[in-house]
Protein backbone atom coordinates (compact mmCIF):
# COMPACT_ATOMS: atom_id res chain seq x y z
CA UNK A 1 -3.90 8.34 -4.32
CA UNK A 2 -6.77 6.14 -4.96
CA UNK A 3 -10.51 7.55 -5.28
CA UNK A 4 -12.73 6.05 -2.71
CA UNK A 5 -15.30 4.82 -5.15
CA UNK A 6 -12.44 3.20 -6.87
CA UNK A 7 -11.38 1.72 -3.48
CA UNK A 8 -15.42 0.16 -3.16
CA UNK A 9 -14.69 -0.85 -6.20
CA UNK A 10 -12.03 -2.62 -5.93
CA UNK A 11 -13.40 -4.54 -2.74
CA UNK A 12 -16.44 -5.83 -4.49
CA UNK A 13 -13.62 -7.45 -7.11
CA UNK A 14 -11.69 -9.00 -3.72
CA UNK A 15 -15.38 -9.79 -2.79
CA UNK A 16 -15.97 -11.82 -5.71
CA UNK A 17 -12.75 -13.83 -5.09
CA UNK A 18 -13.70 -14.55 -1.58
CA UNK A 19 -17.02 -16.73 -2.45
CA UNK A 20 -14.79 -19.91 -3.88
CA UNK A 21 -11.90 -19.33 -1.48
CA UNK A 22 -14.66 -19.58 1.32
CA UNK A 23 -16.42 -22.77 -0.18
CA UNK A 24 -13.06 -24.66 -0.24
CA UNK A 25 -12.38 -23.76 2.92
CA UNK A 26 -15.45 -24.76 4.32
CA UNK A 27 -15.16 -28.00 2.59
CA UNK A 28 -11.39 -28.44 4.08
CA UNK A 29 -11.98 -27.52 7.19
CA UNK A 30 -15.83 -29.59 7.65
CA UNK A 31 -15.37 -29.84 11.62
CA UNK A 32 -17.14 -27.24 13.95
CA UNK A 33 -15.21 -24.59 15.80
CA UNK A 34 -12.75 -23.78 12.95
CA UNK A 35 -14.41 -20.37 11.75
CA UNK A 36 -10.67 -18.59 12.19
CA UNK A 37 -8.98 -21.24 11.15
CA UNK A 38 -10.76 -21.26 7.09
CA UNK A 39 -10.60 -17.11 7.21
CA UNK A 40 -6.65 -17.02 8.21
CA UNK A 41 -6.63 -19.67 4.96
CA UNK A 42 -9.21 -17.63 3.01
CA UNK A 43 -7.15 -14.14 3.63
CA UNK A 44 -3.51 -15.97 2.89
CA UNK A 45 -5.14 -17.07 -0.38
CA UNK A 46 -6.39 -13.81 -1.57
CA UNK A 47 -3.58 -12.41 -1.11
CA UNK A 48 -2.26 -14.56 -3.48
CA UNK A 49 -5.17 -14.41 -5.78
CA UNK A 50 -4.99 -10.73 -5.60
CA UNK A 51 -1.26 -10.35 -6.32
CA UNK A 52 -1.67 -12.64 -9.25
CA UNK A 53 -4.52 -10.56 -10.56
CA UNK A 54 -2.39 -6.79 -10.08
CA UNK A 55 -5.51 -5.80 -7.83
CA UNK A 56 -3.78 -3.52 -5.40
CA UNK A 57 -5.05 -1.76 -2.15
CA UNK A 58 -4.19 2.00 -1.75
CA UNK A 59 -0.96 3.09 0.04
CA UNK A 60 -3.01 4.82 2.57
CA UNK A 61 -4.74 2.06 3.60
CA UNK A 62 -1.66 -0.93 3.20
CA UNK A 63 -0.82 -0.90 6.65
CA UNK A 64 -4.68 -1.98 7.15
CA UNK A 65 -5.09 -4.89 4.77
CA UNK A 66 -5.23 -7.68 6.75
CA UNK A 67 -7.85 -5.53 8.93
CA UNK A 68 -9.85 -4.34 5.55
CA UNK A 69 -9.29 -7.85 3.81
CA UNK A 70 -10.66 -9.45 7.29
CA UNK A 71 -13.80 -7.51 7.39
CA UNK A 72 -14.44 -8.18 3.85
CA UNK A 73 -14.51 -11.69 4.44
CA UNK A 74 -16.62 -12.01 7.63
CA UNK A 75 -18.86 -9.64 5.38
CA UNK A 76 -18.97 -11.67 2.32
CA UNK A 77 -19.31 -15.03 4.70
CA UNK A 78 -22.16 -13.45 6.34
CA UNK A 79 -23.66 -13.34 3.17
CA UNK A 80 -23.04 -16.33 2.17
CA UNK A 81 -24.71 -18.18 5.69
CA UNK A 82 -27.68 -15.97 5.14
CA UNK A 83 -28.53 -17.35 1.75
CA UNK A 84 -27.74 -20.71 2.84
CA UNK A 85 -24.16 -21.33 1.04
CA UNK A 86 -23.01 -23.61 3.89
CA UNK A 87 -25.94 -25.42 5.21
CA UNK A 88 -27.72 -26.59 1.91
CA UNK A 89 -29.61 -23.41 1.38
CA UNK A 90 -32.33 -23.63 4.74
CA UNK A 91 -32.81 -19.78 3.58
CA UNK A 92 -33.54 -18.71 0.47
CA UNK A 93 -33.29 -14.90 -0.53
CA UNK A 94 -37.06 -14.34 -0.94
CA UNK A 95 -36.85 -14.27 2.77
């Protein structure tokens, strides 16, 4: 059974895949109104990234993924609009 702390751990790796996967997908999709559209295609692709990489999820938590994976992303895209990523950087993180 996995560690939690390894688990954390292992989500800031999926995190890290997430920030490219997102800007493609933002760049793909450039229309308004297609926020579920880019994270179904932003979760499909880490998937794959993630299988290619070995990173694995826990068994006690593989019935989740999609959930955990999910909340990971709005997370990481939250980020990302609060510095700025998508809208030409309007806030900068001194703020």
């Amino acid at each position: 059974m996995m560690g939690f702390v390894k688990f954390i751990k292992t989500l800031l790796v999926i995190a890290g895949f997430i920030v490219p996967l997102a800007g493609l997908a933002e760049i793909k999709h450039d229309e308004p109104k297609q926020g579920e559209k880019k994270k179904a295609e932003v979760l499909a692709e880490l998937k794959v990234q993630m299988d290619r990489a070995g990173i694995k999820l826990p068994a006690w938590i593989e019935k989740y993924t999609d959930l955990i994976l999910g909340l990971v992303i709005d997370f990481v895209v939250f980020l990302m609009n609060k510095f700025g990523f998508f809208d030409g950087g309007e806030t900068s993180p001194a703020e």
